[in-house]
Protein backbone atom coordinates (compact mmCIF):
# COMPACT_ATOMS: atom_id res chain seq x y z
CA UNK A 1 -15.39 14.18 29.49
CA UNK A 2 -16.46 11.17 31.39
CA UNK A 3 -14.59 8.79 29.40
CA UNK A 4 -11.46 10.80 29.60
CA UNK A 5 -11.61 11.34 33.24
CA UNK A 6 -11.96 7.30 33.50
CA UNK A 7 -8.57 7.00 31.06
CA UNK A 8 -7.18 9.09 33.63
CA UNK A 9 -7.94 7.28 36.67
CA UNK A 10 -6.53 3.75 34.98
CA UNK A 11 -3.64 5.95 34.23
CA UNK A 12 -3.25 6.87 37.73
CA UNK A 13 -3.55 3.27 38.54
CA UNK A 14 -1.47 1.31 36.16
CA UNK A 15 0.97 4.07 35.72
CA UNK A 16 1.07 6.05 38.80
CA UNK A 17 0.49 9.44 36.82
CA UNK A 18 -0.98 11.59 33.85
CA UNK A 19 0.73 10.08 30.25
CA UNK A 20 3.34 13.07 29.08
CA UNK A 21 1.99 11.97 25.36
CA UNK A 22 -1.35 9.64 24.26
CA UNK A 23 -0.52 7.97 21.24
CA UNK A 24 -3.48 7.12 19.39
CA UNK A 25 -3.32 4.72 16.26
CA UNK A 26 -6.44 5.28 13.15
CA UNK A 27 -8.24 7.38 14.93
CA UNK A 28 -10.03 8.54 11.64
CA UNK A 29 -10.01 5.36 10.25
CA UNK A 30 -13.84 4.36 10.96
CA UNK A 31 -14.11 1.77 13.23
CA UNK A 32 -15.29 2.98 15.97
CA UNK A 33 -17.37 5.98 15.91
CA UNK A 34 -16.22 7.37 19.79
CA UNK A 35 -12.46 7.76 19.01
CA UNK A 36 -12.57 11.48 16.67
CA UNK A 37 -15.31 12.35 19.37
CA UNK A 38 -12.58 11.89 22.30
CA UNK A 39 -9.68 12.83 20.09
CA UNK A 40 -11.39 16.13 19.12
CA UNK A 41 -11.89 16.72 22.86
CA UNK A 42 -8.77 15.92 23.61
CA UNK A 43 -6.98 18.32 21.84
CA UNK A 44 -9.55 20.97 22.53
CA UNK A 45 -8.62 20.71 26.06
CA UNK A 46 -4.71 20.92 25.22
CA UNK A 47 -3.79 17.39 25.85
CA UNK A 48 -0.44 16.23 24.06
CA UNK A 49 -1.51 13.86 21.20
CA UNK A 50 0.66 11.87 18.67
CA UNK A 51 -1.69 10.74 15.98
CA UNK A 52 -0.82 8.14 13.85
CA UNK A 53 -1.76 7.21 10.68
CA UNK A 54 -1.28 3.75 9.05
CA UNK A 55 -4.83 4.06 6.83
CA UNK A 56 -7.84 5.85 5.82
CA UNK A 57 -11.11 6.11 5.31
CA UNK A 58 -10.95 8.36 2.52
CA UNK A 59 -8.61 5.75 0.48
CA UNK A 60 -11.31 3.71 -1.02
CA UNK A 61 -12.84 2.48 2.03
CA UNK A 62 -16.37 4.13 1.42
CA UNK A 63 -18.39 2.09 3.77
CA UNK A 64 -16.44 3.49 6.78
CA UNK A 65 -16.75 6.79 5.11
CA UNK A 66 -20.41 6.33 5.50
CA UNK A 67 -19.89 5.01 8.79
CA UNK A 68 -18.78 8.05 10.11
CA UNK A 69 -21.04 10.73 8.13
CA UNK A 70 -23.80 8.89 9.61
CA UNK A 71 -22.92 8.20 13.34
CA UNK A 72 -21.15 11.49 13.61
CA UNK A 73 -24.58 13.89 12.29
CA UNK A 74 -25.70 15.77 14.41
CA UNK A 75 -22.24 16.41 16.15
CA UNK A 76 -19.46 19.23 16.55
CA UNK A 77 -17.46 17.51 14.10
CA UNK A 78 -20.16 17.50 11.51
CA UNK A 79 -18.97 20.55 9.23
CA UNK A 80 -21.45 22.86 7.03
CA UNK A 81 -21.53 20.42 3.97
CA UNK A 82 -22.67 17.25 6.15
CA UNK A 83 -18.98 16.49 6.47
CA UNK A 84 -17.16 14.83 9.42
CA UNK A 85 -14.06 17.07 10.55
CA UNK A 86 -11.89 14.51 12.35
CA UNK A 87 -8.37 15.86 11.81
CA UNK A 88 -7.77 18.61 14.34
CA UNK A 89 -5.71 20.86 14.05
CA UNK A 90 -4.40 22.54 17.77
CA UNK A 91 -0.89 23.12 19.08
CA UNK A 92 -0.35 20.17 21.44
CA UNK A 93 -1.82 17.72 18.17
CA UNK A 94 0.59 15.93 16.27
CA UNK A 95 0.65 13.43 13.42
CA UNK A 96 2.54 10.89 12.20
CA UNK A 97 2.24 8.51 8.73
CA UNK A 98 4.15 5.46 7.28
CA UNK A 99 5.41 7.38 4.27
CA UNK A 100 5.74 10.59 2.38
CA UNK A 101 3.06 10.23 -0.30
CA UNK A 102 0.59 10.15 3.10
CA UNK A 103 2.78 12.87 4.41
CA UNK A 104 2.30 15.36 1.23
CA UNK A 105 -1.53 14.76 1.31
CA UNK A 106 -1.91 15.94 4.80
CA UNK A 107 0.20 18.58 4.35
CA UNK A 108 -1.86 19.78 0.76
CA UNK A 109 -5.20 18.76 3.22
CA UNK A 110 -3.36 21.61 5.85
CA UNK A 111 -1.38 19.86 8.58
CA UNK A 112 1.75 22.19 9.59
CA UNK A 113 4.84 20.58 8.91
CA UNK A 114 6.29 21.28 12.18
CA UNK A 115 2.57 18.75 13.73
CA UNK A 116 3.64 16.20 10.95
CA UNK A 117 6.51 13.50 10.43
CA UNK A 118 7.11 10.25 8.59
CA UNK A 119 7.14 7.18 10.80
CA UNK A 120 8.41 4.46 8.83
CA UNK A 121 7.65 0.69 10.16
CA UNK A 122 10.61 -1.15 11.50
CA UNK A 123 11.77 -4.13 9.10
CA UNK A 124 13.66 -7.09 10.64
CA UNK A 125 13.45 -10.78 10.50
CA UNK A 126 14.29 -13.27 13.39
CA UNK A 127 17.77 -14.05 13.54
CA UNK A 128 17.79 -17.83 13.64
CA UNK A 129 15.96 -17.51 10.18
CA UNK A 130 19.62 -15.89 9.11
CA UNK A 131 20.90 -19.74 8.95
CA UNK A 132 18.23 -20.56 6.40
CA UNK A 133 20.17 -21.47 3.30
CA UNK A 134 18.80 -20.59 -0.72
CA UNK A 135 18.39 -24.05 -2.47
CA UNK A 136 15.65 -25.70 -0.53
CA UNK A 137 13.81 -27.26 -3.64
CA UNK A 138 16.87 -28.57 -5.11
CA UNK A 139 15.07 -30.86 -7.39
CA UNK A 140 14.08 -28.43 -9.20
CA UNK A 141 16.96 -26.05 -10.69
CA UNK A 142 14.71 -23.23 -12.43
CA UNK A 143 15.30 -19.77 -10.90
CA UNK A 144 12.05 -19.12 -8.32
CA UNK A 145 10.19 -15.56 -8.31
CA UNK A 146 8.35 -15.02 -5.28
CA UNK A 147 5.71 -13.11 -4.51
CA UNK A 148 5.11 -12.02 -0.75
CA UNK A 149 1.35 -11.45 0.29
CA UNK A 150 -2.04 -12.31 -0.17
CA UNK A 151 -3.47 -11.98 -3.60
CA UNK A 152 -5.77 -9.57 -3.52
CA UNK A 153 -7.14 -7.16 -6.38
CA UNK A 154 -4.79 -4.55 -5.37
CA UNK A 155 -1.95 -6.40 -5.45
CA UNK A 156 -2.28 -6.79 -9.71
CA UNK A 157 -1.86 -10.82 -9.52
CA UNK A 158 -2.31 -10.36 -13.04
CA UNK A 159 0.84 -8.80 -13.50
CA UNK A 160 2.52 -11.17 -11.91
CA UNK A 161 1.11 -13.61 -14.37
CA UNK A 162 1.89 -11.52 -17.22
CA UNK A 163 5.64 -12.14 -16.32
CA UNK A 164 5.38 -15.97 -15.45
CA UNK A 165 3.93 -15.94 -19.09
CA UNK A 166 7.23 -13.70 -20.74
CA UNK A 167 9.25 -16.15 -18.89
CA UNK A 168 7.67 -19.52 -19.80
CA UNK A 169 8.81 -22.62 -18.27
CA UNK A 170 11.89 -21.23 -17.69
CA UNK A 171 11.00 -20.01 -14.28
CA UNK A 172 8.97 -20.67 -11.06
CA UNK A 173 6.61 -18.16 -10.30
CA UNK A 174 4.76 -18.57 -6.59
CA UNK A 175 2.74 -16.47 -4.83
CA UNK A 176 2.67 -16.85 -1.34
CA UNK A 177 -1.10 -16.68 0.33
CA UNK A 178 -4.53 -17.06 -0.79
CA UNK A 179 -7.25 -14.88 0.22
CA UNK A 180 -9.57 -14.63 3.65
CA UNK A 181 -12.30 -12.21 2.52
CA UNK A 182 -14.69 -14.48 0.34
CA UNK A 183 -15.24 -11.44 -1.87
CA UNK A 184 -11.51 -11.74 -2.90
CA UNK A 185 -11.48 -15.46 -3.33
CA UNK A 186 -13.80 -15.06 -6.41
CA UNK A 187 -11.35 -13.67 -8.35
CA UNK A 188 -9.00 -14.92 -6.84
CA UNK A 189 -9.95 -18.28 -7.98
CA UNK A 190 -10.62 -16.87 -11.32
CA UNK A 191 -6.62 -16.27 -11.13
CA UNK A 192 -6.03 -19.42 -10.57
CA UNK A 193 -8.13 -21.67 -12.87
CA UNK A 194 -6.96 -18.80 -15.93
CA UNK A 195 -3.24 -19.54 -15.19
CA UNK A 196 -4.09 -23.52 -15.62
CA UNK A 197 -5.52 -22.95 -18.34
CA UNK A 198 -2.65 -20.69 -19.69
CA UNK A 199 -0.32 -23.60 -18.81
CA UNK A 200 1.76 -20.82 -16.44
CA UNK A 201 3.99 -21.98 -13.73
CA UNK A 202 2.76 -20.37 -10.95
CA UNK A 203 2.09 -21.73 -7.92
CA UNK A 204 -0.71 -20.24 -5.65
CA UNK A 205 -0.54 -20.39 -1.53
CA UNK A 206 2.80 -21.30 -1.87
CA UNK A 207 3.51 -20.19 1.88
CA UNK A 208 1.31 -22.85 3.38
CA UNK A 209 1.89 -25.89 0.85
CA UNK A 210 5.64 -25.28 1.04
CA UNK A 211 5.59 -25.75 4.79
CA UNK A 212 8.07 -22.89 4.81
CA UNK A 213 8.01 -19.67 6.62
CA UNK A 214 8.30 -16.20 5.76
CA UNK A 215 11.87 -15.83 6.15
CA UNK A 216 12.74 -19.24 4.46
CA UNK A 217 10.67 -18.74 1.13
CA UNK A 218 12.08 -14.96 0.98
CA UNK A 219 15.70 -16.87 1.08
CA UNK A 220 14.88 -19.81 -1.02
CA UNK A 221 13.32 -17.73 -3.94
CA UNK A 222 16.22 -16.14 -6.53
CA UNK A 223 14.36 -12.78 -6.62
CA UNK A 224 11.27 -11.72 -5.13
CA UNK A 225 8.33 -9.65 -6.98
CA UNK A 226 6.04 -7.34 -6.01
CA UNK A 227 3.14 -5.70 -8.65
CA UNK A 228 1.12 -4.32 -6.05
CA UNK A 229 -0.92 -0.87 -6.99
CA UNK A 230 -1.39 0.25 -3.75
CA UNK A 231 0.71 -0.10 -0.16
CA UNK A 232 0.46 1.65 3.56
CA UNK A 233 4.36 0.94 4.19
CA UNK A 234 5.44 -1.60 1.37
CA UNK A 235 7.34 -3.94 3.74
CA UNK A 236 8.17 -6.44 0.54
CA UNK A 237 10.12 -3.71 -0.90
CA UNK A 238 12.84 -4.12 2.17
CA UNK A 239 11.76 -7.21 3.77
CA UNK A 240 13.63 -9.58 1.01
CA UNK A 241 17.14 -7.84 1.14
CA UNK A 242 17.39 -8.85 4.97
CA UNK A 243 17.87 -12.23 3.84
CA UNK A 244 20.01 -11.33 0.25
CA UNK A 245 17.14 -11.81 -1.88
CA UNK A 246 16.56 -8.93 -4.97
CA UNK A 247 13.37 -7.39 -5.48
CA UNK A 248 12.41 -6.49 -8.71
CA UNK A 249 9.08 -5.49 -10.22
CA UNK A 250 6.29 -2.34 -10.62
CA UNK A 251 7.88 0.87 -8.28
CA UNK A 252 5.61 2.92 -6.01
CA UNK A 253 7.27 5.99 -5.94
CA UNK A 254 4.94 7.50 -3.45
CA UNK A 255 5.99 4.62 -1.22
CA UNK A 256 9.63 3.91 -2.15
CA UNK A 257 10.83 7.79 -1.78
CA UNK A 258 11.64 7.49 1.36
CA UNK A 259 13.19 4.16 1.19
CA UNK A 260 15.26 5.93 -1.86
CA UNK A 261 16.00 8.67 0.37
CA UNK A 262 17.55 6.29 3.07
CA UNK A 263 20.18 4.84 0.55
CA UNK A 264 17.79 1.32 -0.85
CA UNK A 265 18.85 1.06 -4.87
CA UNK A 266 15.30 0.29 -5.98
CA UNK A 267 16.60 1.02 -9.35
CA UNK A 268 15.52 -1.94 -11.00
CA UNK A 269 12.22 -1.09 -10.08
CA UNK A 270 9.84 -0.07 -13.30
CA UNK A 271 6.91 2.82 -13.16
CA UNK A 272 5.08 1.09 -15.50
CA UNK A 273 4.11 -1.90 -18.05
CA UNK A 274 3.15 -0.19 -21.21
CA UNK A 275 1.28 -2.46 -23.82
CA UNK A 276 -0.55 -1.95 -27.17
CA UNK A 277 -4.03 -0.45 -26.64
CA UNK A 278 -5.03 -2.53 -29.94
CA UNK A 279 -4.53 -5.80 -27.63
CA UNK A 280 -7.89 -4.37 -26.01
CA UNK A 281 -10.95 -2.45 -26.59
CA UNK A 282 -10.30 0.42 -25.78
CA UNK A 283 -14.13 1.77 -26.59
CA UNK A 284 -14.73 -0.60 -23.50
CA UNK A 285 -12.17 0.39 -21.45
CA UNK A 286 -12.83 3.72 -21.59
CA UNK A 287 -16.74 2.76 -20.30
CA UNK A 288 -15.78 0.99 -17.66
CA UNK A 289 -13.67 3.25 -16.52
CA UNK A 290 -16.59 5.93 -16.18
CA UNK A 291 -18.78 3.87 -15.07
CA UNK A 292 -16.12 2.61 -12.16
CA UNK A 293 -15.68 6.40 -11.30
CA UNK A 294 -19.02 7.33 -11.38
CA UNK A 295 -20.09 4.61 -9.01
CA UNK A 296 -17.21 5.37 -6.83
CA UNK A 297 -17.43 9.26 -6.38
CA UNK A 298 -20.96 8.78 -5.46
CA UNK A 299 -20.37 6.03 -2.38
CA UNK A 300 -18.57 9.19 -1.14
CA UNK A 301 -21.49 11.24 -1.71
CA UNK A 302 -19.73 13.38 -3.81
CA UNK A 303 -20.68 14.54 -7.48
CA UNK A 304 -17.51 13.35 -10.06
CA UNK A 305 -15.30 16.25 -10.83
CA UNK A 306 -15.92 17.74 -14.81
CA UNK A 307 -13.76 15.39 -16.80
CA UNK A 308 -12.57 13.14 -13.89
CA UNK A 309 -12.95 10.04 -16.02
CA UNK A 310 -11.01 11.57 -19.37
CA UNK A 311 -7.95 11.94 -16.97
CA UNK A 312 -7.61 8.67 -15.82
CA UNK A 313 -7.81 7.62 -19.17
CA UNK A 314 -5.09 10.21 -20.28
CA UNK A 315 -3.22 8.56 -16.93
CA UNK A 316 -3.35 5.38 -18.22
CA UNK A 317 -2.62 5.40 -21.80
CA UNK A 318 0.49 6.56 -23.80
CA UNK A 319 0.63 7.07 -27.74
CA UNK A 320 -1.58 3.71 -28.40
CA UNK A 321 0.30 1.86 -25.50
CA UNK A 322 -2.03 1.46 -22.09
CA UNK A 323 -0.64 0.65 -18.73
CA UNK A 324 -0.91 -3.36 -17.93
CA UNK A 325 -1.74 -2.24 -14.44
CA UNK A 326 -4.99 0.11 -15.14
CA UNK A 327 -6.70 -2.67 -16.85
CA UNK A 328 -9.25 -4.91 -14.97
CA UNK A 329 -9.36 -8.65 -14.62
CA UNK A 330 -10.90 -8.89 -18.25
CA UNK A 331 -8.41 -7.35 -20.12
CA UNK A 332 -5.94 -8.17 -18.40
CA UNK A 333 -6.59 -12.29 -18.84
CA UNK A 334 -7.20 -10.92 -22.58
CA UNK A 335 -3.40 -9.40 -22.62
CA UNK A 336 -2.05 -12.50 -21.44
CA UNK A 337 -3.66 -14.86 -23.49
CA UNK A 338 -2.03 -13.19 -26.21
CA UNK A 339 1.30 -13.17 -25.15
CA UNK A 340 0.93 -17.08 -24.41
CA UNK A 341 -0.37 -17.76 -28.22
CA UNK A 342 1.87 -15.73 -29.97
CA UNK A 343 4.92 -15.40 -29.67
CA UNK A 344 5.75 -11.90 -31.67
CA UNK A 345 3.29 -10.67 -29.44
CA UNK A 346 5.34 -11.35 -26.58
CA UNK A 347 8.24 -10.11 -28.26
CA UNK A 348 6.74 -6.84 -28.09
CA UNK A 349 7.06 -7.07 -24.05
CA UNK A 350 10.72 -6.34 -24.25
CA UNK A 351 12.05 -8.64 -21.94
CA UNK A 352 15.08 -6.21 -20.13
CA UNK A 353 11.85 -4.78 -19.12
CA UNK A 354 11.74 -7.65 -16.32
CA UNK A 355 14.59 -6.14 -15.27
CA UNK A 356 16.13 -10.00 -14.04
CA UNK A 357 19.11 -11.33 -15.55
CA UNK A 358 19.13 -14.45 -13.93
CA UNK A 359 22.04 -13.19 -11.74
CA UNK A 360 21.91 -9.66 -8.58
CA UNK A 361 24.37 -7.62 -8.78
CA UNK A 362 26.42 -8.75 -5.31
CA UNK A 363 26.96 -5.42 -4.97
CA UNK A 364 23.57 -4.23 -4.74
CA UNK A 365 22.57 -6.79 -2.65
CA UNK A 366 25.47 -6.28 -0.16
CA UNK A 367 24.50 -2.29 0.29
CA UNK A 368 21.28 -2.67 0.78
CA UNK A 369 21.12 -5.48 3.39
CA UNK A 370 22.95 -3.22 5.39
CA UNK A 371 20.71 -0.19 4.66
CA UNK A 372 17.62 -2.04 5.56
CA UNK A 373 19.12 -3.43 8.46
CA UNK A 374 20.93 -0.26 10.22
CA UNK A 375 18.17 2.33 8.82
CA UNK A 376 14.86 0.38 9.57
CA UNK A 377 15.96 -1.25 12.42
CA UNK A 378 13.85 -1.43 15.96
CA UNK A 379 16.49 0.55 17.52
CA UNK A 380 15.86 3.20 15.07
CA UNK A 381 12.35 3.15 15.18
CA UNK A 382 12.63 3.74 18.92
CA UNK A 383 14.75 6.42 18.79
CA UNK A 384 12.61 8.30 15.71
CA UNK A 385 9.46 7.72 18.25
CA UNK A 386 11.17 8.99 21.09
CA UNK A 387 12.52 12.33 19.38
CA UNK A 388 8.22 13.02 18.39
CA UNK A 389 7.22 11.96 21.87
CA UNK A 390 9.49 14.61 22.72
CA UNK A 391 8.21 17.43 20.54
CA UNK A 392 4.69 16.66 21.53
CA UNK A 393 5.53 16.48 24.69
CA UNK A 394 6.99 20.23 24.93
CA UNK A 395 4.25 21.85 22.40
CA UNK A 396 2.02 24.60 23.74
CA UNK A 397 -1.35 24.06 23.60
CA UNK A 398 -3.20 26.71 21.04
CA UNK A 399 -6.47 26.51 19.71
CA UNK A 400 -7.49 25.45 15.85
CA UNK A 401 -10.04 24.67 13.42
CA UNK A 402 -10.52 20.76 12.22
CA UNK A 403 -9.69 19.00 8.65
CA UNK A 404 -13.09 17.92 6.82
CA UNK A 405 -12.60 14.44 5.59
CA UNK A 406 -13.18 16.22 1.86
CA UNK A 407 -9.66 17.62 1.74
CA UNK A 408 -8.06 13.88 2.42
CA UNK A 409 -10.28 12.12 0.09
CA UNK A 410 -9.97 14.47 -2.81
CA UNK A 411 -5.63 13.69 -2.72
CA UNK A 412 -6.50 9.80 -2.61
CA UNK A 413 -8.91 10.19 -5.69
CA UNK A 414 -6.38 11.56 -8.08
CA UNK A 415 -7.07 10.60 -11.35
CA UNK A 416 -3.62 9.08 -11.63
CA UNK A 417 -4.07 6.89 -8.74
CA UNK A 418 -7.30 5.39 -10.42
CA UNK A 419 -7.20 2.05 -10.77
CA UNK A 420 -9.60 -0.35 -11.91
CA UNK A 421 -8.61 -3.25 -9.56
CA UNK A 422 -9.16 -1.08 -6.94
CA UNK A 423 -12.70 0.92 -7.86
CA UNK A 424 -14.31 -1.27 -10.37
């Protein structure tokens, strides 16, 4: 109450009034134990909220799982099972995520519709960068696949790899930033000393020893890739057509729906990179797997659901073929090695599958610059805010039970969404 009171009096200050709406951004997320404490107040006492969403704690982010279950004991929000409930649930409380896969779990956790909406991020690039012309390395003629980000386990580098070593010398294959936490720069480096050995052309922090910036090396490349298991928005998806440059790669349909939805052709997007199961052993994948989801269900203090790890494994694998993508490290280097010394082997990877004809259709690339510009534009996102702002605003305040954490973290553990990159 005192800390509210304060918020009010700056308000009063700054703003010469009470806010019609408080916006408050990862409440839930775990970094700071206070804010469910004065969002759970808040609402209790009928103030207008707009809660938004970008991550959780429930989506493999166990130590600020355990952050809260500790700090918050001993509290109102601590339900009957030893469980923070930190999503309330009252008439004037409103939520919004960055996509629909976000927005179906808090509906299935029990969010009301009519408190929930999508809130995409707005996608533009500065305009002087629209001047940057394609052909920047023109010593060197060989198409260039990009890949936007920093290369972190979640963002299957290996994948990536797996295509530089389809293509061969063919192609350029960069990827554009290393990465900060030292954790990820083990095997990240492991990444990179594997692909020299390989003899793949891929270059690694190509964003800082090109010299270029974002906009420029999305421009210069011929198509940009993305392999990534995981995304909040997926801003490399939309980013890239801005400046007429394809994107091709692994589809998250969870993510891309709504971009679908809005009129982006993401069909040469693939669900999935099917190879032989023989190429591995699958005895030991199968182990690692349970021993990934073991560990992981119980930094969440929960027991493993009967069978959990038997339907990952039925997930993953497809009459003797096995996703590329729910492999770890290990078997994945193992995949690609044999690709690279054999070349019937890598005749199996059907190459169409790459989806890249060394030519975009115009066409494509025409319709959805201009979807990406006029849907995701700032003056869009402005307007979409304004219309919730609006409906919060005018809600009448009604009382409500809270969300336990549980019902979140039991849609982000799905067995299909089990990935070893991620958990192991």
């Amino acid at each position: 109450d005192l800390l509210v009171q304060r918020m009010l009096r700056k308000c009063h200050d700054s703003l010469n009034g009470i806010p019609d709406v408080w916006h408050f951004h990862n409440h839930a997320l775990g970094k700071n134990v206070i804010m469910p404490l004065l969002v759970d107040f808040m609402a209790e006492n009928g103030y207008p909220l707009l809660l938004q969403l970008h991550d959780f704690a429930e989506d493999n982010r166990p130590v600020n799982y355990d952050f809260l279950c500790d700090h918050l004991r001993g509290t109102e929000l601590m339900d009957e099972t030893g469980v923070p409930a930190i999503y309330p649930l009252k008439g004037r409380t409103h939520y919004a995520v960055l996509n629909q896969r976000d927005e179906q779990y808090m509906k299935r956790a029990g969010v009301p519709a009519d408190h929930l909406a999508v809130l995409p991020n707005a996608v533009w690039l500065e305009e002087d960068d629209e001047k940057v012309s394609k052909n920047a390395c023109p010593e060197d003629a060989r198409p260039l696949f990009v890949y936007p980000g920093r290369a972190i386990r979640r963002k299957n580098i290996g994948e990536f790899l797996l295509w530089a070593g389809v293509y061969g010398q063919k192609g350029r294959f960069a990827i554009t930033l290393e990465p900060k936490n030292p954790i990820e720069r083990k095997t990240y480096n492991a990444w990179v000393a594997f692909a020299e050995s390989q003899g793949l052309s891929v270059e690694f922090n190509y964003g800082m020893t090109s010299g270029l910036p974002l906009p420029q090396l999305l421009r210069e490349a011929d198509a940009v890739f993305t392999t990534s298991i995981c995304e909040g928005f997926g801003m490399a998806f939309l980013e890239p057509w801005l400046v007429d440059t394809p994107v091709y790669g692994r589809d998250l349909p969870g993510i891309t729906a709504d971009f679908k939805a809005n009129g982006v052709d993401l069909s040469m997007l693939y669900g999935n990179l099917m190879v032989p199961v023989d190429w591995i052993d699958a005895e030991k994948f199968r182990d690692k797997v349970r021993n990934a989801a073991s560990a992981v269900w119980q930094s969440y203090r929960r027991n493993m659901p009967e069978k959990f790890p038997e339907r990952v494994v039925a997930s993953a694998m497809q009459n003797d073929m096995v996703d590329f993508a729910k492999l770890d490290e290990e078997d994945q280097k193992q995949v690609i090695t044999t690709i690279t010394n054999n070349n019937r082997a890598r005749e199996l990877l059907n190459p169409s599958d790459f989806r890249f004809n060394g030519e975009a259709d115009e066409n494509t690339v025409t319709h959805n610059h201009n979807v990406v510009r006029e849907a995701y534009s700032l003056d869009k996102f402005g307007e979409r805010l304004l219309r919730f702002y609006e409906k919060v605003a005018s809600s009448e305040h009604s009382k409500g039970d809270n969300i336990p954490m549980t019902a979140l973290l039991d849609c982000f553990m799905a067995p299909e969404e089990f990935y070893l990159l991620r958990f192991a």
